[in-house]
PDB file of N, CA and C in Angstrom:
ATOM      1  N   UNK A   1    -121.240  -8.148-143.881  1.00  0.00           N
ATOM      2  CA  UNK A   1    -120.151  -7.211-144.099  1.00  0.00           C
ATOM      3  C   UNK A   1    -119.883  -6.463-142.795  1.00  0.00           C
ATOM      4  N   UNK A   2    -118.689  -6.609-142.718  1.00  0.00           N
ATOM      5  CA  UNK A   2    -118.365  -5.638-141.293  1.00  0.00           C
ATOM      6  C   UNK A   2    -117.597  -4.726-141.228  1.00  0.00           C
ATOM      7  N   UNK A   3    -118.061  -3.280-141.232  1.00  0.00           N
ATOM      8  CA  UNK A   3    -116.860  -1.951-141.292  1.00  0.00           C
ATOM      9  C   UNK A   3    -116.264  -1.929-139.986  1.00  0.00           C
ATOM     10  N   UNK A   4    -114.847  -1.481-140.061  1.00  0.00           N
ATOM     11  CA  UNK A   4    -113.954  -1.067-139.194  1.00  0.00           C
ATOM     12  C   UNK A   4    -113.458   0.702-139.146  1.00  0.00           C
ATOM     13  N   UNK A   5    -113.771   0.844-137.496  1.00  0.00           N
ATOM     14  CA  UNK A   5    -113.559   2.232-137.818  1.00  0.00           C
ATOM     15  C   UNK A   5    -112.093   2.984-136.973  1.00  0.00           C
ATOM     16  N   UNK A   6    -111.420   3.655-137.794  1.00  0.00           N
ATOM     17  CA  UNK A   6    -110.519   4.473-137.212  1.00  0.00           C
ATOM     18  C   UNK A   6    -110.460   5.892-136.247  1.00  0.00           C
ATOM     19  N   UNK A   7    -109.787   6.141-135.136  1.00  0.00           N
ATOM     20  CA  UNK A   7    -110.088   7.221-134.683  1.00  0.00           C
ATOM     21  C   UNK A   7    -108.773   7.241-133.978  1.00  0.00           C
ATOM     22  N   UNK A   8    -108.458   8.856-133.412  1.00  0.00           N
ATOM     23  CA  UNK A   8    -107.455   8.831-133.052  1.00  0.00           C
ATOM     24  C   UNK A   8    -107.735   9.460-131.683  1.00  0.00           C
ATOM     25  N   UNK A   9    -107.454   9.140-130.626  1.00  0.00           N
ATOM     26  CA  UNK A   9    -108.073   9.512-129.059  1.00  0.00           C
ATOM     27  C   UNK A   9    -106.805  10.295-128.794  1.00  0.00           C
ATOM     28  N   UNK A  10    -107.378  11.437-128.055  1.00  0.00           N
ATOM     29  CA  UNK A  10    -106.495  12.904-127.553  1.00  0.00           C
ATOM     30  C   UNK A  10    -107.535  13.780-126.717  1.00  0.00           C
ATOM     31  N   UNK A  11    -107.028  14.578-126.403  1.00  0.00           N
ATOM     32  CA  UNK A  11    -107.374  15.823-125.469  1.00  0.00           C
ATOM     33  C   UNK A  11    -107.637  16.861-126.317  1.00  0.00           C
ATOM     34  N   UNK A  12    -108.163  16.949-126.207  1.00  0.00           N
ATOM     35  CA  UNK A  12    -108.856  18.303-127.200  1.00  0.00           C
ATOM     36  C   UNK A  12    -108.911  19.400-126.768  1.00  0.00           C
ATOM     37  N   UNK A  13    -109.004  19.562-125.494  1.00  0.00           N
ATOM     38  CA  UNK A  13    -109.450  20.723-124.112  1.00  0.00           C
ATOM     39  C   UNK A  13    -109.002  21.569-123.948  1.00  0.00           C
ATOM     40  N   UNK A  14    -107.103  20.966-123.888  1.00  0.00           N
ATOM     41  CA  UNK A  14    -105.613  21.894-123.700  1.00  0.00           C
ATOM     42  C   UNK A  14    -105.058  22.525-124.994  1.00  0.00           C
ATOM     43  N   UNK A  15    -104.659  23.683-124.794  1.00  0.00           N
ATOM     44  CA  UNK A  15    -104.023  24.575-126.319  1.00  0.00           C
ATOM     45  C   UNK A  15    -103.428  23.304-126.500  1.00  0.00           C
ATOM     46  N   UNK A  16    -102.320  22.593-126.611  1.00  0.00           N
ATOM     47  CA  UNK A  16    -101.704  21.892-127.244  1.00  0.00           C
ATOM     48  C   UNK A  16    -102.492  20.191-126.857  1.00  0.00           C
ATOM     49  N   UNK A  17    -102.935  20.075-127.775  1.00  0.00           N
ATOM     50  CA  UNK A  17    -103.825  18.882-127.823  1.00  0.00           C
ATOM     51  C   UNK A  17    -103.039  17.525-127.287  1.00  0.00           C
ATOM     52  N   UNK A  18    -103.493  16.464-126.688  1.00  0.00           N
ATOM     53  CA  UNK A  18    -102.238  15.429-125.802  1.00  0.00           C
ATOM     54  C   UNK A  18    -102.578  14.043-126.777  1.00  0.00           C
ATOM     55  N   UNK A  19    -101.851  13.776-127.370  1.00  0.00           N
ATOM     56  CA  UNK A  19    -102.019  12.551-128.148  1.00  0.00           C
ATOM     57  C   UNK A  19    -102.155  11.071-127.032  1.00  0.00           C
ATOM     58  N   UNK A  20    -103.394  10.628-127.224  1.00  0.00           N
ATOM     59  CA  UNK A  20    -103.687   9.134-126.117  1.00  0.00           C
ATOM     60  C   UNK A  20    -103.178   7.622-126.975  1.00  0.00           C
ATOM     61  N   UNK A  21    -103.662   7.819-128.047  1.00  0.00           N
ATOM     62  CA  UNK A  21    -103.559   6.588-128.849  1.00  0.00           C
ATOM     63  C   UNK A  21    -104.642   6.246-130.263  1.00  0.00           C
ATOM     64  N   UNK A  22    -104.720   5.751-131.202  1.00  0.00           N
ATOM     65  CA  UNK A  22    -105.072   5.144-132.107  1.00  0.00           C
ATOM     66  C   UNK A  22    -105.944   3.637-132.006  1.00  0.00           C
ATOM     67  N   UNK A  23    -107.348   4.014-132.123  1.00  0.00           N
ATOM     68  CA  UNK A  23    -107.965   2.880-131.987  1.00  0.00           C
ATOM     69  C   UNK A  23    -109.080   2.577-133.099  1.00  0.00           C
ATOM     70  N   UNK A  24    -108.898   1.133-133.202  1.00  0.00           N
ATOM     71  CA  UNK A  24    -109.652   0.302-134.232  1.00  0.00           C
ATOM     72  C   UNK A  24    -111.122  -0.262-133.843  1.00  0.00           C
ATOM     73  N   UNK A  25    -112.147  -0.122-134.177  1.00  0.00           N
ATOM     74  CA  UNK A  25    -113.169  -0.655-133.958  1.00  0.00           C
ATOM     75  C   UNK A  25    -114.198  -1.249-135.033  1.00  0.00           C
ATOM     76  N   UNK A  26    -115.173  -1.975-134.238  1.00  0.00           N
ATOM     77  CA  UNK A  26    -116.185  -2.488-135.268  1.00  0.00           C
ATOM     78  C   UNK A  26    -117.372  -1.493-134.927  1.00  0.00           C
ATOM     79  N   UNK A  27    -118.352  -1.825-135.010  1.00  0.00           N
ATOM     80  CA  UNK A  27    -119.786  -0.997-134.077  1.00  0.00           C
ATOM     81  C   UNK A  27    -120.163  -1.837-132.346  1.00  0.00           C
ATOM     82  N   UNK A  28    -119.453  -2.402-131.818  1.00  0.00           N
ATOM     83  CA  UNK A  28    -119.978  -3.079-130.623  1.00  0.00           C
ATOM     84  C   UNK A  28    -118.372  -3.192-129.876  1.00  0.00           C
ATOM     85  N   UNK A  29    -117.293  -2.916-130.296  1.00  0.00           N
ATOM     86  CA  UNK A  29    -116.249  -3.119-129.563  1.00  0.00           C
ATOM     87  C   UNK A  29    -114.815  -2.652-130.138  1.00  0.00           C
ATOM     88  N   UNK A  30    -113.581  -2.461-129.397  1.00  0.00           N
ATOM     89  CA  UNK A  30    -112.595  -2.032-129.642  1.00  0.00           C
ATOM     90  C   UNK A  30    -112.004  -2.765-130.411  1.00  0.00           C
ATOM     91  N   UNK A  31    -111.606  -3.430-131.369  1.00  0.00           N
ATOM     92  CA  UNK A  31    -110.510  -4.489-132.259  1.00  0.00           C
ATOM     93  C   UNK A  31    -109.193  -4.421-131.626  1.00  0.00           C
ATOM     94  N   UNK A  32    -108.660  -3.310-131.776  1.00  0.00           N
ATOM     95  CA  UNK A  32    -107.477  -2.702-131.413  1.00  0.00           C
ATOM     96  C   UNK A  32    -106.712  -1.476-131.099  1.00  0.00           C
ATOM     97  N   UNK A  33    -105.886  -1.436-130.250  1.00  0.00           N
ATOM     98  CA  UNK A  33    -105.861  -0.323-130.136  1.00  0.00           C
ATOM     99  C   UNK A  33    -104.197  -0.223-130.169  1.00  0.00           C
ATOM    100  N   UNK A  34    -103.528   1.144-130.329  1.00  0.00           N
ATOM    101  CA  UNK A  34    -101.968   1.189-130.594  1.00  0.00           C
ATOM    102  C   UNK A  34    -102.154   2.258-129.871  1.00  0.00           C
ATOM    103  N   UNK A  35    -100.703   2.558-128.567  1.00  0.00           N
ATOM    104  CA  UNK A  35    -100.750   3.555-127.782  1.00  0.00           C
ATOM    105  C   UNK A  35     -99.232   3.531-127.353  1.00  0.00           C
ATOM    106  N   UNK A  36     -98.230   4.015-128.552  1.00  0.00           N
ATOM    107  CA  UNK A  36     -96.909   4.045-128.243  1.00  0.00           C
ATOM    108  C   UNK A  36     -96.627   5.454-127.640  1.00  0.00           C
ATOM    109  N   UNK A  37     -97.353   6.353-127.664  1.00  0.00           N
ATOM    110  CA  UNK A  37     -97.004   7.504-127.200  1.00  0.00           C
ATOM    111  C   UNK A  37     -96.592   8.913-128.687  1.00  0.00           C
ATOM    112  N   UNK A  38     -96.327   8.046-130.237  1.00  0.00           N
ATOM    113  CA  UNK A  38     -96.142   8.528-131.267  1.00  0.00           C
ATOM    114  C   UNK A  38     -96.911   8.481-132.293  1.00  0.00           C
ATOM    115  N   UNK A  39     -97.711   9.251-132.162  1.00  0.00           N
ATOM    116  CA  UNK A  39     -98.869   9.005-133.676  1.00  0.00           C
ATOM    117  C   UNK A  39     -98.317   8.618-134.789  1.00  0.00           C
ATOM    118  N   UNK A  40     -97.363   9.285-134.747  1.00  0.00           N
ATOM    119  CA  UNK A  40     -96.935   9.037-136.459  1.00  0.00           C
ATOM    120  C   UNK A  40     -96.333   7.733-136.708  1.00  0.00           C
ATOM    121  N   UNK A  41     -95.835   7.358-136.012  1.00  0.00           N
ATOM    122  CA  UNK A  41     -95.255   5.986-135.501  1.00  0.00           C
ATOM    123  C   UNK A  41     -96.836   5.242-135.247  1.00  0.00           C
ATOM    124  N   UNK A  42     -97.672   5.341-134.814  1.00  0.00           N
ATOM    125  CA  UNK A  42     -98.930   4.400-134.485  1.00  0.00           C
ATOM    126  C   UNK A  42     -99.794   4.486-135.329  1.00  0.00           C
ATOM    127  N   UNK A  43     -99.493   5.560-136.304  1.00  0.00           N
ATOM    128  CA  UNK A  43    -100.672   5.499-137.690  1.00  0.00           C
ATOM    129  C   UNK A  43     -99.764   4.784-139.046  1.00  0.00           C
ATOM    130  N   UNK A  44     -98.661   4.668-138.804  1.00  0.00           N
ATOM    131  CA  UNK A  44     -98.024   3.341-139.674  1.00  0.00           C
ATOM    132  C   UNK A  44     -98.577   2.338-138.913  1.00  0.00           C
ATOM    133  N   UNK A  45     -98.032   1.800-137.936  1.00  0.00           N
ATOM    134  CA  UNK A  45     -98.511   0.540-137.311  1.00  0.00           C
ATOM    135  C   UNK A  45     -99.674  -0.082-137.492  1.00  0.00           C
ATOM    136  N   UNK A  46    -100.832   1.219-137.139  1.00  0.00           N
ATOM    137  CA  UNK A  46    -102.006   0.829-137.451  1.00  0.00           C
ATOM    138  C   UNK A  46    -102.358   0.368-139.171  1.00  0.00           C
ATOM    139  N   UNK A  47    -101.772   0.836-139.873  1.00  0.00           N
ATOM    140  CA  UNK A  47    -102.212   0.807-141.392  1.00  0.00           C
ATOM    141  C   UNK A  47    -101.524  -0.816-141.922  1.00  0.00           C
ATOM    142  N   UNK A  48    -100.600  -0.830-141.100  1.00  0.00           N
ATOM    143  CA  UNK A  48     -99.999  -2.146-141.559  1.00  0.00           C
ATOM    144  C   UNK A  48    -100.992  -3.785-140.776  1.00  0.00           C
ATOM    145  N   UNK A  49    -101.514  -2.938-139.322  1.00  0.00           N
ATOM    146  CA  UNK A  49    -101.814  -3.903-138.942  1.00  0.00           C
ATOM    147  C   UNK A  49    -103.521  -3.814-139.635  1.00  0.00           C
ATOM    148  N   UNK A  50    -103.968  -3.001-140.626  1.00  0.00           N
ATOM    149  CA  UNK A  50    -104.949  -3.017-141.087  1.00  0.00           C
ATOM    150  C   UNK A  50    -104.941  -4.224-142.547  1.00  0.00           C
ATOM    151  N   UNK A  51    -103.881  -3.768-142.743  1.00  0.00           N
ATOM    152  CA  UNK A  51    -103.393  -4.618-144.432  1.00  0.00           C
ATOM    153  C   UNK A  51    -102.826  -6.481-143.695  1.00  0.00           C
ATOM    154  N   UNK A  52    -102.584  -6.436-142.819  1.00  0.00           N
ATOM    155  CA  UNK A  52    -102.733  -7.986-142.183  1.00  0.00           C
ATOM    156  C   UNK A  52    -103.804  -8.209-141.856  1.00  0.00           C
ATOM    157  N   UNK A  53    -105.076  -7.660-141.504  1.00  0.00           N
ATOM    158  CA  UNK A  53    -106.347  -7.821-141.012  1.00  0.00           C
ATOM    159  C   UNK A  53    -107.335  -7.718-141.740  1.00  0.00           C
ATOM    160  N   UNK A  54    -107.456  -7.897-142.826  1.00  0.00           N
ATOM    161  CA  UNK A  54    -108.469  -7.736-143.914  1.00  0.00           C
ATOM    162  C   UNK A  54    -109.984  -8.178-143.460  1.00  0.00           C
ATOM    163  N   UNK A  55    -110.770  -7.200-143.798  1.00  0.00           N
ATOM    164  CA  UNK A  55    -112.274  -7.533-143.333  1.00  0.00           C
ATOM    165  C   UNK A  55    -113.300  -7.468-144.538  1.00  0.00           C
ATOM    166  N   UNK A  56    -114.181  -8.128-144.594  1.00  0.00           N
ATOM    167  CA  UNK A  56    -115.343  -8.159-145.311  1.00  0.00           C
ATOM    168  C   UNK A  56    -116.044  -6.697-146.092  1.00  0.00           C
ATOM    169  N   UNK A  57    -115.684  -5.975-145.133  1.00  0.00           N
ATOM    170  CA  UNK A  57    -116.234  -4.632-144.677  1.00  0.00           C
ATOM    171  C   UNK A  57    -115.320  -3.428-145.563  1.00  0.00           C
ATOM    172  N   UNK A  58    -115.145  -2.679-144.923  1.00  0.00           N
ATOM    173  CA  UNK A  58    -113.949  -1.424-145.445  1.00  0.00           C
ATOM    174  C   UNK A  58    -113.362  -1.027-143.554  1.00  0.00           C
ATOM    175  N   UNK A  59    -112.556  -0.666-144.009  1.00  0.00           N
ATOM    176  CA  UNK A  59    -111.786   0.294-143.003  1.00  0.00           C
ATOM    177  C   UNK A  59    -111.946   1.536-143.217  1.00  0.00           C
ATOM    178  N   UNK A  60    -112.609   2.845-142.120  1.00  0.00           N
ATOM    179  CA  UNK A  60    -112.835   3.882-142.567  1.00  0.00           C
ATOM    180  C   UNK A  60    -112.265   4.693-141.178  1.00  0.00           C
ATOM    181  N   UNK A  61    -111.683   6.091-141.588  1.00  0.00           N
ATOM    182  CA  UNK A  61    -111.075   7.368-140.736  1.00  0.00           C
ATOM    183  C   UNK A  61    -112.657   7.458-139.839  1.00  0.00           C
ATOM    184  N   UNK A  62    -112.363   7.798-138.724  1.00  0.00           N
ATOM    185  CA  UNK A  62    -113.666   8.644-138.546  1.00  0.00           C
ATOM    186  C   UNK A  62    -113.005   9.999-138.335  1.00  0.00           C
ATOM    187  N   UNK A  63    -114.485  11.141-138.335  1.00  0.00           N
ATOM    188  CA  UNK A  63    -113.627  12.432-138.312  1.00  0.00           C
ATOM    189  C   UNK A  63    -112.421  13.281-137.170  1.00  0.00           C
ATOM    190  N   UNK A  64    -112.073  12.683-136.125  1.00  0.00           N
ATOM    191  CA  UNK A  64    -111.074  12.748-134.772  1.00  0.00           C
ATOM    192  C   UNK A  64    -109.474  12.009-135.609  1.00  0.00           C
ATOM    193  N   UNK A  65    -109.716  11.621-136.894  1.00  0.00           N
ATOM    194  CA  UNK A  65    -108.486  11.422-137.529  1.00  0.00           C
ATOM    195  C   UNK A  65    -108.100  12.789-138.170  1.00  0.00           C
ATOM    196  N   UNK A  66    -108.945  13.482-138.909  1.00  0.00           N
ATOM    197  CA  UNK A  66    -108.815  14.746-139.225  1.00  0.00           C
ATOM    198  C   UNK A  66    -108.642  15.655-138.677  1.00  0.00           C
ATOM    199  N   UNK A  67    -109.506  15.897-137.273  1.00  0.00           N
ATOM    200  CA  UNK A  67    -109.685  16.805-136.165  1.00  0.00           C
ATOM    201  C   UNK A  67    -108.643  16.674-135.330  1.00  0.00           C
ATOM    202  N   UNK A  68    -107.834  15.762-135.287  1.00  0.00           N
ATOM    203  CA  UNK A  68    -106.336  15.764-134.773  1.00  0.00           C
ATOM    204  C   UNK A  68    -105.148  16.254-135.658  1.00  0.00           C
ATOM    205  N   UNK A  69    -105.235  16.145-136.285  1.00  0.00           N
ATOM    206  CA  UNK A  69    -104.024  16.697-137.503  1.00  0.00           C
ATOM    207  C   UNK A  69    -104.452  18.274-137.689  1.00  0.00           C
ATOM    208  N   UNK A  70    -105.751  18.914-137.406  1.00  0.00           N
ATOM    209  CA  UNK A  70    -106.117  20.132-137.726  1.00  0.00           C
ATOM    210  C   UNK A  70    -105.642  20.827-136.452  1.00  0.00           C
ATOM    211  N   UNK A  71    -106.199  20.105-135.029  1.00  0.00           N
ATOM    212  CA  UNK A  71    -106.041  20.948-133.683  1.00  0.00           C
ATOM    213  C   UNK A  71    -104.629  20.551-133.428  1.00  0.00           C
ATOM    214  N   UNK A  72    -103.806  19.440-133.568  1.00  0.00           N
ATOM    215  CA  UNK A  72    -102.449  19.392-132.999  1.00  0.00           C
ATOM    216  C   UNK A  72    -101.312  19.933-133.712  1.00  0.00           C
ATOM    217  N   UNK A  73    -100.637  21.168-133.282  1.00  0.00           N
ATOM    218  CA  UNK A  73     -99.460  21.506-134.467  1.00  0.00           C
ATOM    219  C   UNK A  73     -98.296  20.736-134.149  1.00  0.00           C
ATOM    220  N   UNK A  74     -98.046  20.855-135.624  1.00  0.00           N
ATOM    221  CA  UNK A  74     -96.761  20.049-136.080  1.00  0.00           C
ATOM    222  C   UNK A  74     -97.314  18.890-136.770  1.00  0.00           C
ATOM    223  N   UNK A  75     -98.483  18.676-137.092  1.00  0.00           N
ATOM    224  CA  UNK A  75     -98.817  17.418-138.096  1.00  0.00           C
ATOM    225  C   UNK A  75     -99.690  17.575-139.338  1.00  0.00           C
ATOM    226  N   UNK A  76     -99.757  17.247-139.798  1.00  0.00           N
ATOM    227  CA  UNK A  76    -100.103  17.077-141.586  1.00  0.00           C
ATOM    228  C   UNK A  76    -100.401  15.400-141.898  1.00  0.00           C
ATOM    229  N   UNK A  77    -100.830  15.997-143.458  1.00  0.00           N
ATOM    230  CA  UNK A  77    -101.303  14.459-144.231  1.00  0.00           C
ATOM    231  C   UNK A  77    -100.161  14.994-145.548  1.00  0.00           C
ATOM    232  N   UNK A  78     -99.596  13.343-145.653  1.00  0.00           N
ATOM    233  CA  UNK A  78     -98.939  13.153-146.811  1.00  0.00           C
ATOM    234  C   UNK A  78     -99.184  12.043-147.368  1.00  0.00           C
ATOM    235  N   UNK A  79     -98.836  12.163-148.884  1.00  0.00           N
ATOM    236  CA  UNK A  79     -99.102  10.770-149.614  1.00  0.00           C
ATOM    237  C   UNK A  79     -97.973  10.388-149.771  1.00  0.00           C
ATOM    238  N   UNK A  80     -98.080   8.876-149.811  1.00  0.00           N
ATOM    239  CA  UNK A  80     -97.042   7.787-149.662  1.00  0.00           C
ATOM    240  C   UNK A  80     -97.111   7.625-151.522  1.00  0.00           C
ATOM    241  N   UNK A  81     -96.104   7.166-152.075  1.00  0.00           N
ATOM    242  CA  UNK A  81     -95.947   6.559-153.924  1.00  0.00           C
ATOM    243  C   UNK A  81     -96.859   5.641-153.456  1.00  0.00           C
ATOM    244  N   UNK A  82     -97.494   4.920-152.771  1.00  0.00           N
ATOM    245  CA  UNK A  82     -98.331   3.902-153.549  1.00  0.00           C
ATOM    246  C   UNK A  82     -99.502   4.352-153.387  1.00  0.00           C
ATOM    247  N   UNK A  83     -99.852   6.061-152.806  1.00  0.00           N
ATOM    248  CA  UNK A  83    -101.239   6.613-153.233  1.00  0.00           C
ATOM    249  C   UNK A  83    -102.248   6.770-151.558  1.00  0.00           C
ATOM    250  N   UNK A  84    -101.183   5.954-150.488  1.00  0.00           N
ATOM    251  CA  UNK A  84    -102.249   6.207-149.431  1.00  0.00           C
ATOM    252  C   UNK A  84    -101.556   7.126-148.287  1.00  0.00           C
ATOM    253  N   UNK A  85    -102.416   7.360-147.631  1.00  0.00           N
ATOM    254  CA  UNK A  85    -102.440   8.592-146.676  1.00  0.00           C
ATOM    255  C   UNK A  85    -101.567   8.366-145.633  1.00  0.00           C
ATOM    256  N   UNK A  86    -100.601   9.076-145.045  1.00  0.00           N
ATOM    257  CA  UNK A  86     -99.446   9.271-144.212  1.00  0.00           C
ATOM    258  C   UNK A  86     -99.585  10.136-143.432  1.00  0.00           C
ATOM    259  N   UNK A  87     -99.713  10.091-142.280  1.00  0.00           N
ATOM    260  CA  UNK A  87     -99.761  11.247-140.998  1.00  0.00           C
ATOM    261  C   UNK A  87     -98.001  11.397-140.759  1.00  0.00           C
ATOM    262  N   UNK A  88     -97.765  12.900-140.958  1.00  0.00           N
ATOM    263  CA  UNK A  88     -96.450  12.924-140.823  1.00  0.00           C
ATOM    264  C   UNK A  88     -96.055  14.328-139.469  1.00  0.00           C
ATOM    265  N   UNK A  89     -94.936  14.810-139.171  1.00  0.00           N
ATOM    266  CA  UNK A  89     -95.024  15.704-138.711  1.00  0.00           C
ATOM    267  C   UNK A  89     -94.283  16.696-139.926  1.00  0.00           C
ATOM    268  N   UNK A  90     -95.217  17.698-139.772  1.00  0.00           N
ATOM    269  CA  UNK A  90     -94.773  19.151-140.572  1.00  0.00           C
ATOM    270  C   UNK A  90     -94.063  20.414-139.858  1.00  0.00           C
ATOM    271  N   UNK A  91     -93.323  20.988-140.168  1.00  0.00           N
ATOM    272  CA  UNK A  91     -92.409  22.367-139.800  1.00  0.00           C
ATOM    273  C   UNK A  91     -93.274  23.014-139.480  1.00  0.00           C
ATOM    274  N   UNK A  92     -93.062  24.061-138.562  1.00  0.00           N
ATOM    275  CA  UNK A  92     -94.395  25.183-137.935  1.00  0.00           C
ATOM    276  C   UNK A  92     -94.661  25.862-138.636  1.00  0.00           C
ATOM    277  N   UNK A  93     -94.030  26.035-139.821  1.00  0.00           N
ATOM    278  CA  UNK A  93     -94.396  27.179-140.976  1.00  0.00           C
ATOM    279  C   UNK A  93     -95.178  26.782-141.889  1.00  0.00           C
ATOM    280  N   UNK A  94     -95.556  25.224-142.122  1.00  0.00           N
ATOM    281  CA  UNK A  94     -96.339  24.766-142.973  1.00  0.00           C
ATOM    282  C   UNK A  94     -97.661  24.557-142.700  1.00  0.00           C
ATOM    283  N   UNK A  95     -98.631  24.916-143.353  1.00  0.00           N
ATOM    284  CA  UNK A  95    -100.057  25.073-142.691  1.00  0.00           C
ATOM    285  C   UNK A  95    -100.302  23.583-142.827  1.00  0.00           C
ATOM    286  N   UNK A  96    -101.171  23.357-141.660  1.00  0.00           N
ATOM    287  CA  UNK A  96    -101.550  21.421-141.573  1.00  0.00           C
ATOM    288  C   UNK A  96    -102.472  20.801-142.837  1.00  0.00           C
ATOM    289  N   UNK A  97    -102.787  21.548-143.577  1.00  0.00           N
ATOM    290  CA  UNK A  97    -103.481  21.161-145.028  1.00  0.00           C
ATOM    291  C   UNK A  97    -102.340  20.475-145.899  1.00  0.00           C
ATOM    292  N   UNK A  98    -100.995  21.261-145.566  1.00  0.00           N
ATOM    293  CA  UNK A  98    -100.075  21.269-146.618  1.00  0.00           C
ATOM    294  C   UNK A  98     -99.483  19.090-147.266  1.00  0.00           C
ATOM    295  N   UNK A  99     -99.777  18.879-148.260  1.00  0.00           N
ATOM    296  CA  UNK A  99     -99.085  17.429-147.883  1.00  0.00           C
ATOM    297  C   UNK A  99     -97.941  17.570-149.239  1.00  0.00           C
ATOM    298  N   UNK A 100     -97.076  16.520-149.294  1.00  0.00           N
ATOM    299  CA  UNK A 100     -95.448  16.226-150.284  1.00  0.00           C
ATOM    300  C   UNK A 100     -95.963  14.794-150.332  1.00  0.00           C
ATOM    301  N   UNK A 101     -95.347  14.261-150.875  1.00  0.00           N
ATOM    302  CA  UNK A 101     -95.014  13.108-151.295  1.00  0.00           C
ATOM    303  C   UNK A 101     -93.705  12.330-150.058  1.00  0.00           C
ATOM    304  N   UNK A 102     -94.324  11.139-149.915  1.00  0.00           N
ATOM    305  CA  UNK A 102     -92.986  10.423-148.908  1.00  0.00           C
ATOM    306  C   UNK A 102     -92.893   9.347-149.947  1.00  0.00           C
ATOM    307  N   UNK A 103     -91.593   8.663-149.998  1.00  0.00           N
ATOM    308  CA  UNK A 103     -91.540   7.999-150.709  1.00  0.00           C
ATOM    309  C   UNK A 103     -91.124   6.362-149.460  1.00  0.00           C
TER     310      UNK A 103
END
């Protein structure tokens, strides 16, 4: 069985955190990586290119998927109708916990 792990690479350092890219791994190497410059745009990509890539294993967030949506403003988690998780951007008034429904 082989898990695949998610993470989302940024700067953490600077008040406004610098989004690098979205990368896929096993435990010994990179699978893939997506670096359009748009998370929200590269965490679809990635999810789709997860559902073409099916593994033995599971696909799992590590915690720098969370820790980016918490330190970078303007982003949030939303659920999609078929129940899975959507990195979206949120209004400055909405606290980054906050998620809606995308359809």
């Amino acid at each position: 069985m082989t898990n695949r792990f998610i993470s989302i690479e940024y700067d953490e350092t600077s008040g406004d955190p610098e989004y690098k890219g979205i990368i896929v791994s096993d435990l010994r190497k990179t699978v893939t990586t997506i670096m359009t410059g748009d998370v929200v745009a590269d965490f679809a990509t990635m999810k789709e290119w997860c559902r073409s890539n099916p593994v033995a294993g599971r696909y799992m967030y590590s915690s720098s998927v969370d820790h980016f949506v918490f330190d970078a403003p303007g982003y949030g988690w939303s659920t999609h109708e078929d129940g899975s998780d959507q990195l979206v951007r949120v209004p400055a008034e909405q606290t980054p916990s906050a998620t809606t429904t995308v359809a």
